[in-house]
PDB file of N, CA and C in Angstrom:
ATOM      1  N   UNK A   1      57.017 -18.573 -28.006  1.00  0.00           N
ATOM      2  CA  UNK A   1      57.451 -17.770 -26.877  1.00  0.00           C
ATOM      3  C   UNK A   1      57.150 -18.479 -25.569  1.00  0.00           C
ATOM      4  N   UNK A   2      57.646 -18.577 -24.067  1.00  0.00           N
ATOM      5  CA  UNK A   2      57.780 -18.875 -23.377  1.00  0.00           C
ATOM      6  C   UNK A   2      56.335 -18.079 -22.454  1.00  0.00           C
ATOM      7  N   UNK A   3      55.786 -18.422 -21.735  1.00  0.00           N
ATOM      8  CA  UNK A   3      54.543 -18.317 -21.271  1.00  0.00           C
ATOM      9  C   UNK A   3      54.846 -17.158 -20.574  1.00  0.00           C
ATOM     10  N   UNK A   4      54.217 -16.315 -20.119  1.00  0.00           N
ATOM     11  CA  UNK A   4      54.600 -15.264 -19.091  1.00  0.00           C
ATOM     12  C   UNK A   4      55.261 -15.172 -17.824  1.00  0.00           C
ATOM     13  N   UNK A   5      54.545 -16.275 -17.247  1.00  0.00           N
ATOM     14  CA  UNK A   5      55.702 -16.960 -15.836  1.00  0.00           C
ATOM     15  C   UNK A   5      57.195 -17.120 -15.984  1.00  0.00           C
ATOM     16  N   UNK A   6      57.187 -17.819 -17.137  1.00  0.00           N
ATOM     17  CA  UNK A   6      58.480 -18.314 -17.304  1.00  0.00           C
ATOM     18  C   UNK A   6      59.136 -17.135 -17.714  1.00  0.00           C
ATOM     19  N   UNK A   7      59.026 -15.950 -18.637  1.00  0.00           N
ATOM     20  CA  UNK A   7      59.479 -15.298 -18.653  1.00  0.00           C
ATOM     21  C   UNK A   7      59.989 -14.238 -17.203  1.00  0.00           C
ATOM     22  N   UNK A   8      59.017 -14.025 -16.554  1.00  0.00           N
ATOM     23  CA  UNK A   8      59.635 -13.462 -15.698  1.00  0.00           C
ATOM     24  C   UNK A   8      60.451 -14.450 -14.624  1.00  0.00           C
ATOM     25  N   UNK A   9      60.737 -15.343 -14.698  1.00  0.00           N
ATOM     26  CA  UNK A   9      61.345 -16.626 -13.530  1.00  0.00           C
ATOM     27  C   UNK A   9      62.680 -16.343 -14.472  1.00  0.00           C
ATOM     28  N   UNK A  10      62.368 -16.470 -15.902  1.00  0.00           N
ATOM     29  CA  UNK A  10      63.772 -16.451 -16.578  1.00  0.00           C
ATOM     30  C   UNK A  10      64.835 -14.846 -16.318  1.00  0.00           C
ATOM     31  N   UNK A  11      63.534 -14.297 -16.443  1.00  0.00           N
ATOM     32  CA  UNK A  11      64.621 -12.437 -16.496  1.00  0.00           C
ATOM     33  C   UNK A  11      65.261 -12.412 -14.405  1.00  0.00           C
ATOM     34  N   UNK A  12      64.349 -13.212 -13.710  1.00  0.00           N
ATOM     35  CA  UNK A  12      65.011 -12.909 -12.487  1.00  0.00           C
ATOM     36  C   UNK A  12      66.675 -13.574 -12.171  1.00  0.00           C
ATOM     37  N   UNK A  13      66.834 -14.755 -13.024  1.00  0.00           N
ATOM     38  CA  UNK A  13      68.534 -14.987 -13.032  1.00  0.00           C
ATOM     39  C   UNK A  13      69.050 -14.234 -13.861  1.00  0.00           C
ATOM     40  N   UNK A  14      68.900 -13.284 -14.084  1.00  0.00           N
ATOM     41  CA  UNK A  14      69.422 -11.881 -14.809  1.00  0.00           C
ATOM     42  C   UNK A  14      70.721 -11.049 -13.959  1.00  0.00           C
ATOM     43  N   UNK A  15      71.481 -11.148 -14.272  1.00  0.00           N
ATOM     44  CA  UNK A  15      72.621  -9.709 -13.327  1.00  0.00           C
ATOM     45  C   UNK A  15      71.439  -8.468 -13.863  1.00  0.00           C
ATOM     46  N   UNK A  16      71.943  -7.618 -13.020  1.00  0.00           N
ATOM     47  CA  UNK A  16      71.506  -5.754 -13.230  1.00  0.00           C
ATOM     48  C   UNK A  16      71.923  -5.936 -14.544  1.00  0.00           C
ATOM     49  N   UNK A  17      73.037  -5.828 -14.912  1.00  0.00           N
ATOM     50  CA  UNK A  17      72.989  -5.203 -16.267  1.00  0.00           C
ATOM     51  C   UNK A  17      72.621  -6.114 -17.040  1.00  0.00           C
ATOM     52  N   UNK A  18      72.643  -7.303 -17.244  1.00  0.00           N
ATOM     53  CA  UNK A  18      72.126  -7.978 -18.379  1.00  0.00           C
ATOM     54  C   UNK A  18      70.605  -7.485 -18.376  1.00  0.00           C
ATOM     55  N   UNK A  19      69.795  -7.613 -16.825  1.00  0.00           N
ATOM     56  CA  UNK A  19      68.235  -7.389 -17.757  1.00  0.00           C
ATOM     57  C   UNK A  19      68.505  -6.159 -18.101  1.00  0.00           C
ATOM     58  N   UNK A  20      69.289  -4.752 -17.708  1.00  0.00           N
ATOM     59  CA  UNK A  20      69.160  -4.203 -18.376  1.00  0.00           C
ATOM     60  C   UNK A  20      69.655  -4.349 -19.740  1.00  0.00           C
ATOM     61  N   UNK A  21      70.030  -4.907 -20.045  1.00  0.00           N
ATOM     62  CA  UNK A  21      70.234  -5.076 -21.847  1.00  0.00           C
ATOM     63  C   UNK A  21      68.662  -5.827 -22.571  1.00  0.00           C
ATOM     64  N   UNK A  22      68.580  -6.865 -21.338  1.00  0.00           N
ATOM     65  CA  UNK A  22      67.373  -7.171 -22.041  1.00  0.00           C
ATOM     66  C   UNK A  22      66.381  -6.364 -22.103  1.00  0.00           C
ATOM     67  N   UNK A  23      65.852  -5.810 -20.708  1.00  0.00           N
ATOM     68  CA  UNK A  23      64.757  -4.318 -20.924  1.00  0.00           C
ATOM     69  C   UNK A  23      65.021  -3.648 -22.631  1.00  0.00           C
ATOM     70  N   UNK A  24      66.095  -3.102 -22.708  1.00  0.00           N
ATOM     71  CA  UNK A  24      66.762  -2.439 -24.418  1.00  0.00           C
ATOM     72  C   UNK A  24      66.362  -3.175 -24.998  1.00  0.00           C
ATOM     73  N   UNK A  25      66.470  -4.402 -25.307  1.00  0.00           N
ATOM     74  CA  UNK A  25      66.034  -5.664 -26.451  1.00  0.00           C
ATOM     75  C   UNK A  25      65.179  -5.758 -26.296  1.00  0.00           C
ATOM     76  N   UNK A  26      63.812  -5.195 -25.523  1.00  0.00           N
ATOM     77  CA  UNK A  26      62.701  -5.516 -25.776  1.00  0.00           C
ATOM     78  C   UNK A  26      61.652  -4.954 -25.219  1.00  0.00           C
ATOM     79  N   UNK A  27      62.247  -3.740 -25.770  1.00  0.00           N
ATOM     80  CA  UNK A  27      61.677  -2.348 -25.558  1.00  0.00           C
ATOM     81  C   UNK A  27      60.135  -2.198 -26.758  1.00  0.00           C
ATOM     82  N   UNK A  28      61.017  -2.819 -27.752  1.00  0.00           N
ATOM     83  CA  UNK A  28      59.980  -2.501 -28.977  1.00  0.00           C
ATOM     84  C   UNK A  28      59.368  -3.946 -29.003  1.00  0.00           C
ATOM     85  N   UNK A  29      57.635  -3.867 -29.164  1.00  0.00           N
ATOM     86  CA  UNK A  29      56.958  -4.647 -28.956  1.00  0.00           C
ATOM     87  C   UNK A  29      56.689  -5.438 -30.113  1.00  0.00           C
ATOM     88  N   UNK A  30      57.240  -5.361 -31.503  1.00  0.00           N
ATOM     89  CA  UNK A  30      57.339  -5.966 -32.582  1.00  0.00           C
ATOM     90  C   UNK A  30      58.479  -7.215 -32.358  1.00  0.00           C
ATOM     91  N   UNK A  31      60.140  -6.971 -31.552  1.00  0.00           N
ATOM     92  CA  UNK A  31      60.458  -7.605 -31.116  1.00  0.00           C
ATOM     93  C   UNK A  31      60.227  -8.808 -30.420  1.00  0.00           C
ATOM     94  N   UNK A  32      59.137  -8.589 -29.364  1.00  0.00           N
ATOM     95  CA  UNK A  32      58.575  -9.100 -28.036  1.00  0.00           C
ATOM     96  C   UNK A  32      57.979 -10.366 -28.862  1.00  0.00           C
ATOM     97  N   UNK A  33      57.549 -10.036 -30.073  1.00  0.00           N
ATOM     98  CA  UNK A  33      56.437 -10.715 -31.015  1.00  0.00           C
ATOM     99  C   UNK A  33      57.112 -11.806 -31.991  1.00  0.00           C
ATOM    100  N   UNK A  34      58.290 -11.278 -32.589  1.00  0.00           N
ATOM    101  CA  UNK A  34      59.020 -12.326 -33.592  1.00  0.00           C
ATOM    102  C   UNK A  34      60.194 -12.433 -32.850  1.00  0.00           C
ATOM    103  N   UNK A  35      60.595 -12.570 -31.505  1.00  0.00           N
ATOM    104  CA  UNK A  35      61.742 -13.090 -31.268  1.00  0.00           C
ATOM    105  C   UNK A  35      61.292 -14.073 -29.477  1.00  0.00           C
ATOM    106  N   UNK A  36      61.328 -15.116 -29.375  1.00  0.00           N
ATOM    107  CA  UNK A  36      61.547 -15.919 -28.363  1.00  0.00           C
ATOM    108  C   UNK A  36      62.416 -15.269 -27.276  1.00  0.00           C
ATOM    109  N   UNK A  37      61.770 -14.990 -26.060  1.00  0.00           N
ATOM    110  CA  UNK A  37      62.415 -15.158 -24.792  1.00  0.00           C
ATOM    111  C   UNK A  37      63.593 -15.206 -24.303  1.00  0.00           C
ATOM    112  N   UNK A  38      64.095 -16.696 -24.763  1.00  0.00           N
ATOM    113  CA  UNK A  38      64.913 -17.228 -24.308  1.00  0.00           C
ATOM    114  C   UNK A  38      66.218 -16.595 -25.127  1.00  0.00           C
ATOM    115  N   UNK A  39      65.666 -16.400 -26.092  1.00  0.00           N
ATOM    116  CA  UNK A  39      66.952 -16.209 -27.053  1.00  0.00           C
ATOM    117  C   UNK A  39      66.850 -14.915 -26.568  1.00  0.00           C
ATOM    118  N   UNK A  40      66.288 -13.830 -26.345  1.00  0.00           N
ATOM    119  CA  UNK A  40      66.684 -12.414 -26.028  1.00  0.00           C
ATOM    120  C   UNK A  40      67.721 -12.526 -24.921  1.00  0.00           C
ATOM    121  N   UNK A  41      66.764 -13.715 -24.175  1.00  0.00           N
ATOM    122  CA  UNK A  41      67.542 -13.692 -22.355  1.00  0.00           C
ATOM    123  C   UNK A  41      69.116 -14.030 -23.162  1.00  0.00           C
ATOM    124  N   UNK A  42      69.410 -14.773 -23.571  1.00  0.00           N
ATOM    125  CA  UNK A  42      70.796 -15.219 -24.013  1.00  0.00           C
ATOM    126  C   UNK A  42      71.642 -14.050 -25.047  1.00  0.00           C
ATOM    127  N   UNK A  43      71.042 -13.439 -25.632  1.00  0.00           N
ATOM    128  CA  UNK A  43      71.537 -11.938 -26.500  1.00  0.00           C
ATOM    129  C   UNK A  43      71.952 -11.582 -25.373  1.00  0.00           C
ATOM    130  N   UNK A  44      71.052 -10.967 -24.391  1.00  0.00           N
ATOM    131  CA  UNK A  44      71.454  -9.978 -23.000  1.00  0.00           C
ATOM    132  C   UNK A  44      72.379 -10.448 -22.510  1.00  0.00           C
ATOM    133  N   UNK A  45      72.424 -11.515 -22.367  1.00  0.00           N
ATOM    134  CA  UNK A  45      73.919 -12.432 -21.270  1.00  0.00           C
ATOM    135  C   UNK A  45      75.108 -11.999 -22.133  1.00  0.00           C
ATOM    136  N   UNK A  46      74.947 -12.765 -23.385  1.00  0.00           N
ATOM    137  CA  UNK A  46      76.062 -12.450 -24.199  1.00  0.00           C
ATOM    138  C   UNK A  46      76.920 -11.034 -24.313  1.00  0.00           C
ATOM    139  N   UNK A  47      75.556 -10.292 -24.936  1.00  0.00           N
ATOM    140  CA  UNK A  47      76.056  -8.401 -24.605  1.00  0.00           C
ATOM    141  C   UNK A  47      76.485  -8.134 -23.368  1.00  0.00           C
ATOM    142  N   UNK A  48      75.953  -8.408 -22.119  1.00  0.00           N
ATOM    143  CA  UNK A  48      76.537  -8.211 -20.861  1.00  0.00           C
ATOM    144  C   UNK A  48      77.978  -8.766 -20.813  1.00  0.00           C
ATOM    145  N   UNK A  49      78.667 -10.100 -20.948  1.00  0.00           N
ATOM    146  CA  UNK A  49      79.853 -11.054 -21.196  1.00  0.00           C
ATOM    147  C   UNK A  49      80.723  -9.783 -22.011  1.00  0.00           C
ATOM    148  N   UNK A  50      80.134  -9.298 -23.360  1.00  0.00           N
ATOM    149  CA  UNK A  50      81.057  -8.517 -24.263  1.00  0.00           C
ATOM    150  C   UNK A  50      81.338  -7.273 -24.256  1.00  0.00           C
ATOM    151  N   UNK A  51      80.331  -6.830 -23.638  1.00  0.00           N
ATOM    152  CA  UNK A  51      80.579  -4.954 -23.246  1.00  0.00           C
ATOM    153  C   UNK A  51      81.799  -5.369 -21.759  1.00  0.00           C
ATOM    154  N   UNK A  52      81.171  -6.036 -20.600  1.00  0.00           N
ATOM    155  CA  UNK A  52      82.539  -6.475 -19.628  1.00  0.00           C
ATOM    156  C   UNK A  52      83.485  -6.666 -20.446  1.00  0.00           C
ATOM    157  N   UNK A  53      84.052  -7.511 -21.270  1.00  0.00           N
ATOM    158  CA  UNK A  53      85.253  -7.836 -21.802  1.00  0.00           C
ATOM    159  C   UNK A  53      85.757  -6.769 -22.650  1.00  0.00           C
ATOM    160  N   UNK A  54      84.823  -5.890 -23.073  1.00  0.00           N
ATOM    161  CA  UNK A  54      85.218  -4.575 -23.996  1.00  0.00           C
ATOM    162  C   UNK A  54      85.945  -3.332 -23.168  1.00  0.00           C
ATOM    163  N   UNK A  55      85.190  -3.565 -22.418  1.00  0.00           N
ATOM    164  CA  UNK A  55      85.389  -1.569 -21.506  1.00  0.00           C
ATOM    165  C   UNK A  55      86.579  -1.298 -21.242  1.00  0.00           C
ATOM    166  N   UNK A  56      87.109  -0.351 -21.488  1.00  0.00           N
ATOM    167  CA  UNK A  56      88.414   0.556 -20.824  1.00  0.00           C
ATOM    168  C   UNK A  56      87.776   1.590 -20.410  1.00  0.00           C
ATOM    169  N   UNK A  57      88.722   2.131 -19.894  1.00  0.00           N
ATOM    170  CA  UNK A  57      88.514   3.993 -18.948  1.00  0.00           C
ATOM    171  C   UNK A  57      88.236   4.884 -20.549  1.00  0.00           C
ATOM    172  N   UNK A  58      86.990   5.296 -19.549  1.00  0.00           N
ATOM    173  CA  UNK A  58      86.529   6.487 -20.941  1.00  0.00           C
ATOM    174  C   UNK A  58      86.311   5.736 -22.286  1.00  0.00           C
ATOM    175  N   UNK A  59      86.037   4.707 -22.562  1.00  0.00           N
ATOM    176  CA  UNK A  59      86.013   3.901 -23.979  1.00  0.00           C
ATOM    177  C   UNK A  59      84.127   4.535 -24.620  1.00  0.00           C
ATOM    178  N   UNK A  60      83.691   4.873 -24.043  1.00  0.00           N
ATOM    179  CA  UNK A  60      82.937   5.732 -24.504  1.00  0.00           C
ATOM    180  C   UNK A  60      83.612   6.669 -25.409  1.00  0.00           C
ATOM    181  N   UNK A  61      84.527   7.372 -24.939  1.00  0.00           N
ATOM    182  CA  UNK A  61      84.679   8.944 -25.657  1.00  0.00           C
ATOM    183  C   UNK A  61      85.949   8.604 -26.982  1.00  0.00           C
ATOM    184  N   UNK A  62      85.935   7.765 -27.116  1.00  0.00           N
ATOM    185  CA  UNK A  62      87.177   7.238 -28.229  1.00  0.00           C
ATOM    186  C   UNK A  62      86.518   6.886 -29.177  1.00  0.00           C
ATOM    187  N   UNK A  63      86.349   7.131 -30.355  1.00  0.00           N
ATOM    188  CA  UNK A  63      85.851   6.717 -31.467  1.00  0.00           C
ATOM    189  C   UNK A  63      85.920   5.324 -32.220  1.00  0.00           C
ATOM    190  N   UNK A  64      87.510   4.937 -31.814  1.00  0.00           N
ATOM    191  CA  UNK A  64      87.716   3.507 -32.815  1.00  0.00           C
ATOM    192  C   UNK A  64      86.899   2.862 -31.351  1.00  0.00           C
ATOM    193  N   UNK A  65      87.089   2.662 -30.055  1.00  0.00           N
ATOM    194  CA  UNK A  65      86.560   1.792 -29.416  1.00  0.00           C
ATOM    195  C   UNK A  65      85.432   1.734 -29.311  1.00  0.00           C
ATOM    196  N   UNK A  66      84.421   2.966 -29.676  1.00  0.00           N
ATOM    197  CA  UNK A  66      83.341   3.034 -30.234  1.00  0.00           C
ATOM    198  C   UNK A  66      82.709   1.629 -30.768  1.00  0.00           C
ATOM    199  N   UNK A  67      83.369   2.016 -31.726  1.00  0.00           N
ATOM    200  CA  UNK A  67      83.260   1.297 -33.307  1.00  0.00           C
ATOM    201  C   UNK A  67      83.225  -0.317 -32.913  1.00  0.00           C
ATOM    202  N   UNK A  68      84.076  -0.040 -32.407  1.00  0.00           N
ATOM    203  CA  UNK A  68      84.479  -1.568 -32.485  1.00  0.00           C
ATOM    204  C   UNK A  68      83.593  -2.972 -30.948  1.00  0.00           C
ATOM    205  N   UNK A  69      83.133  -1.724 -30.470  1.00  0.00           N
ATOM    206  CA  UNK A  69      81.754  -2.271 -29.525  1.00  0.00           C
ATOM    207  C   UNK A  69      80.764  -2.391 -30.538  1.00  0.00           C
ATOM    208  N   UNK A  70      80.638  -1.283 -31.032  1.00  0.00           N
ATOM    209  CA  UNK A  70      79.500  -1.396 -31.847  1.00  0.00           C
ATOM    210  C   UNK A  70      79.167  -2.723 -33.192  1.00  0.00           C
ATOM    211  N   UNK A  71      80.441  -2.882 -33.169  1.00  0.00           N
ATOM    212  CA  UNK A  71      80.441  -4.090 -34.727  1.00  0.00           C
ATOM    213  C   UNK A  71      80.662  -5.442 -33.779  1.00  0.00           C
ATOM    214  N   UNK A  72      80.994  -5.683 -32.692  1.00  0.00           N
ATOM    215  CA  UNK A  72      80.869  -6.509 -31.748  1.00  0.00           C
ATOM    216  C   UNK A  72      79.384  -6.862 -31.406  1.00  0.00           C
ATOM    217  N   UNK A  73      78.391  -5.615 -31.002  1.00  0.00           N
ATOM    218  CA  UNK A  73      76.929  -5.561 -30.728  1.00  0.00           C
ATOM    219  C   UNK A  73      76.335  -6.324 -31.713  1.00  0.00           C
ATOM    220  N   UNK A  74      76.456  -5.616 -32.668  1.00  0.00           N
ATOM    221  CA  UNK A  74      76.029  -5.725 -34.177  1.00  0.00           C
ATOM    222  C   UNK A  74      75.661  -7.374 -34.699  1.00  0.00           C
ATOM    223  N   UNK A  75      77.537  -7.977 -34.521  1.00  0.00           N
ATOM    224  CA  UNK A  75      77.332  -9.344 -34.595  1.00  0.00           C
ATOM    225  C   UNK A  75      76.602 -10.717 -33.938  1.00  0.00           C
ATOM    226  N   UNK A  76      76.560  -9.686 -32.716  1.00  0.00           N
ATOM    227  CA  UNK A  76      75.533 -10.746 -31.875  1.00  0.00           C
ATOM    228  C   UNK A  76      74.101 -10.506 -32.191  1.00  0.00           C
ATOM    229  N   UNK A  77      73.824  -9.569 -32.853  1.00  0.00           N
ATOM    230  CA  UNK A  77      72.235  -9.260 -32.509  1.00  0.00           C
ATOM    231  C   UNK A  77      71.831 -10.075 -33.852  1.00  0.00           C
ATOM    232  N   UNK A  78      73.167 -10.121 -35.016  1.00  0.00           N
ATOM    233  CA  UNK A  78      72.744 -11.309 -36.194  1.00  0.00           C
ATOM    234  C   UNK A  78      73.127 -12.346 -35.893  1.00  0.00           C
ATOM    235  N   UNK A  79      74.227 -12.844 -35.107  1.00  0.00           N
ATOM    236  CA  UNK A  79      74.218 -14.435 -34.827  1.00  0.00           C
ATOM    237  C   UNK A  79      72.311 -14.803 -34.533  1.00  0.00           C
ATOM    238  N   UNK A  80      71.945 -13.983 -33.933  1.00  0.00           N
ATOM    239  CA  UNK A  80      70.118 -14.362 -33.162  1.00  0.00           C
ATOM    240  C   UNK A  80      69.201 -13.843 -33.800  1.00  0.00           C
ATOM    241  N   UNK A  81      69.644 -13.621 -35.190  1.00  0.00           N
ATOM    242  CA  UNK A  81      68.489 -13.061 -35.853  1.00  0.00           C
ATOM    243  C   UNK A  81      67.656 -11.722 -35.326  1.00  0.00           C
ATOM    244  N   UNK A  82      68.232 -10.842 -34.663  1.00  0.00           N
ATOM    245  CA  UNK A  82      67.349 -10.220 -33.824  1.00  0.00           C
ATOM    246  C   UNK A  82      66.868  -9.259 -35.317  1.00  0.00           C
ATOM    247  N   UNK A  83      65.426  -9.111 -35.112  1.00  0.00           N
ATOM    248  CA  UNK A  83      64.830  -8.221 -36.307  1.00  0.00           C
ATOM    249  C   UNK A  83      66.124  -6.633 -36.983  1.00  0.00           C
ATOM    250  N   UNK A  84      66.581  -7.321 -38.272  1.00  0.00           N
ATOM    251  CA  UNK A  84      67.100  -6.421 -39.263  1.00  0.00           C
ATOM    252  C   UNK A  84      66.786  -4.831 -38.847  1.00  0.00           C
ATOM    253  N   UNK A  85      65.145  -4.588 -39.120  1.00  0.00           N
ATOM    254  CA  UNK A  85      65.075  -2.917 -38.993  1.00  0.00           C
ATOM    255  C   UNK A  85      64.930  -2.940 -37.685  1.00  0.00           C
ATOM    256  N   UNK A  86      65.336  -3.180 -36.514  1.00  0.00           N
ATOM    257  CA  UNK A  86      65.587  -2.673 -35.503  1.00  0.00           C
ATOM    258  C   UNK A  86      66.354  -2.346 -34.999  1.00  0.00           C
ATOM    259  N   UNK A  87      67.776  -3.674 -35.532  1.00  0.00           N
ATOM    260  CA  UNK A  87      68.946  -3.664 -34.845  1.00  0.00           C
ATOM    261  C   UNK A  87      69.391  -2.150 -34.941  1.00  0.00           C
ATOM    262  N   UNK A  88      69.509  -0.811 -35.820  1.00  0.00           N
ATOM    263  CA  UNK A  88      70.215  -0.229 -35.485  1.00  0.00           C
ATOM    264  C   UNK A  88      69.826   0.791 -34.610  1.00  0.00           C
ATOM    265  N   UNK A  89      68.464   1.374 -33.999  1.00  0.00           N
ATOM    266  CA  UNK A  89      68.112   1.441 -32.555  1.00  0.00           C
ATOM    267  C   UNK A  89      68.603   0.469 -31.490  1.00  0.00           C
ATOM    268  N   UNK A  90      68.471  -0.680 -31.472  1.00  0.00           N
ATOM    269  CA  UNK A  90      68.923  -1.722 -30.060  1.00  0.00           C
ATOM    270  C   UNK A  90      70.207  -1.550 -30.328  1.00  0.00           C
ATOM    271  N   UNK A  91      71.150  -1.067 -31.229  1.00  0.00           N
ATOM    272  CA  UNK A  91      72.668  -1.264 -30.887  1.00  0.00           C
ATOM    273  C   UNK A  91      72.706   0.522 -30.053  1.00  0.00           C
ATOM    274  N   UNK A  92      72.104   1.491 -31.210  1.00  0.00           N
ATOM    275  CA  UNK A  92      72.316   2.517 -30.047  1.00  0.00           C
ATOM    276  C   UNK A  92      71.826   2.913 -28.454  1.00  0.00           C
ATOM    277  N   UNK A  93      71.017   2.184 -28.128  1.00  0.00           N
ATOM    278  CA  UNK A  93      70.651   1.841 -26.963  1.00  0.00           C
ATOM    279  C   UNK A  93      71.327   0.859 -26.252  1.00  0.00           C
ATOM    280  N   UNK A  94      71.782  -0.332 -26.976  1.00  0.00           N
ATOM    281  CA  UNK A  94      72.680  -1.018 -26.248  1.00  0.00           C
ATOM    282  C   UNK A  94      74.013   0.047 -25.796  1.00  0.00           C
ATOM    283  N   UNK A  95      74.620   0.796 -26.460  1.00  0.00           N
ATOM    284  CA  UNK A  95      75.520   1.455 -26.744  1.00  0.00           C
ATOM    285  C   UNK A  95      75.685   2.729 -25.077  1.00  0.00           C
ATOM    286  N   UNK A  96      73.992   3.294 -25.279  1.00  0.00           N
ATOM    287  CA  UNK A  96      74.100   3.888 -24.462  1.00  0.00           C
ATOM    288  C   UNK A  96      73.833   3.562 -22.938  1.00  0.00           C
ATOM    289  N   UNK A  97      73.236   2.318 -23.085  1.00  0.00           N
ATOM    290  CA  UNK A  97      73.461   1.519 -21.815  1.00  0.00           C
ATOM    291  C   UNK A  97      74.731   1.049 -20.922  1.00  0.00           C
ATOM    292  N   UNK A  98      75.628   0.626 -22.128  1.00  0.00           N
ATOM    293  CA  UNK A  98      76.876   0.560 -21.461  1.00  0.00           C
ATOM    294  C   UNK A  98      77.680   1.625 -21.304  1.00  0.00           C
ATOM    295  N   UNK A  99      77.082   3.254 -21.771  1.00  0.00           N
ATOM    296  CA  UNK A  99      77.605   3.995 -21.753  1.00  0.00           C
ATOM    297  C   UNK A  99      77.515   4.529 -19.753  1.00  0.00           C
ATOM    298  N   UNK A 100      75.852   3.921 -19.577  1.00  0.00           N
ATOM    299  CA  UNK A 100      75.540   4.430 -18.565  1.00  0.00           C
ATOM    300  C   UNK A 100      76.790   3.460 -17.221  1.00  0.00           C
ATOM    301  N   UNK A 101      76.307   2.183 -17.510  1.00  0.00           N
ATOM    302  CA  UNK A 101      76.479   1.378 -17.151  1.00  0.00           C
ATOM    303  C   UNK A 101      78.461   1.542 -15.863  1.00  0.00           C
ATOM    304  N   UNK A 102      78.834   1.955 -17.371  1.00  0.00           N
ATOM    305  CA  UNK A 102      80.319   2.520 -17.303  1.00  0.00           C
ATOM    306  C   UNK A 102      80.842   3.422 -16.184  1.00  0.00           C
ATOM    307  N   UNK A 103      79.596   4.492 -16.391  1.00  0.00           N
ATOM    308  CA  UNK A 103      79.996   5.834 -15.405  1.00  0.00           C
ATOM    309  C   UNK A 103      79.503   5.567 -14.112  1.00  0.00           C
ATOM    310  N   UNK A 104      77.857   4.394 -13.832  1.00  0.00           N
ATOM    311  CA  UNK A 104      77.924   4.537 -12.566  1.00  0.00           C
ATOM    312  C   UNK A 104      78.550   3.160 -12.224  1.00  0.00           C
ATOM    313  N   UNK A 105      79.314   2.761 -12.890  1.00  0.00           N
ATOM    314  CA  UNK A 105      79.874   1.330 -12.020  1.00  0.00           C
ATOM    315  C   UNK A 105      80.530   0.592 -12.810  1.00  0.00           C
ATOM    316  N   UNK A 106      82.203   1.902 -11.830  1.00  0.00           N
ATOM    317  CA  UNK A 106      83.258   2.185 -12.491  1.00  0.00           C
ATOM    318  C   UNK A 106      84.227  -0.028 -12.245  1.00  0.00           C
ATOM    319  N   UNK A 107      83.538  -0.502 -11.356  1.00  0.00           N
ATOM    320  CA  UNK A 107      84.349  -1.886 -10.971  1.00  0.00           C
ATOM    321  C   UNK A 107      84.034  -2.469 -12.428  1.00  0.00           C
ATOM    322  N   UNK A 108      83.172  -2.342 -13.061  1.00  0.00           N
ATOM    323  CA  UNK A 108      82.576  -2.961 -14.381  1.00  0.00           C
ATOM    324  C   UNK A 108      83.568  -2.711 -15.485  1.00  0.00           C
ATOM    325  N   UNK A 109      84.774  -1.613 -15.352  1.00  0.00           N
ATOM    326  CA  UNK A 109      86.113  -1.554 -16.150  1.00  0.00           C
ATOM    327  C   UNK A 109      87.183  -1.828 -15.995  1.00  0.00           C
ATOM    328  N   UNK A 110      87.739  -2.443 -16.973  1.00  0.00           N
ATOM    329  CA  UNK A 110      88.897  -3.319 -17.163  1.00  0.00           C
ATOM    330  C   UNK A 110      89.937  -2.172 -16.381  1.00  0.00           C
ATOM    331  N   UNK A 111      90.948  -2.734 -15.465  1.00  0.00           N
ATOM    332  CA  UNK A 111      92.229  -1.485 -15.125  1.00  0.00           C
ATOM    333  C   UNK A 111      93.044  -1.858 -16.200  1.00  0.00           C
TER     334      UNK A 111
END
């Protein structure tokens, strides 16, 4: 893991929403423990990159687009190994992050 400094020097080139994805990724302190820094910081970028490229109006309240964020989430959190019994808390939290994300900052959706 990356020393404490560096961690926080790393989360400050963060957009808003990516650390918030990362805050979600590493919420649980078992995480914090078997997964490197850097690689969270890069999960968060990534999820930030794919929820932007995902969103439509209201894509929250639609079920297949749901889904299909969600198996998007999903795949990134195993491209990085992110711990098995966690991922399916960090996807619903990822989930509801971009849920938040969505409603207060509506420029963040595709027209």
């Amino acid at each position: 893991m990356l020393p404490e400094t560096k961690v926080h020097q790393s989360q400050m080139e963060l957009t808003y929403e990516e650390k918030a994805f990362f805050d979600v990724l590493t919420a649980d302190p078992e995480v914090i423990k078997s997964m490197e820094s850097d690689i969270l910081i890069k999960i968060a970028k990534e999820l930030a990159k794919t929820i932007r490229d995902n969103l439509s109006h209201a894509w929250h309240e639609k079920a297949q687009t749901q889904a299909k964020m969600r198996k998007e989430i999903k795949r990134l959190l195993r491209k990085y190994d992110y711990p098995p019994n966690k991922s399916e808390k960090a996807i619903q939290q990822v989930l509801e992050q971009a849920r938040l994300q969505c409603i207060y900052n509506k420029s963040l959706v595709a027209k």
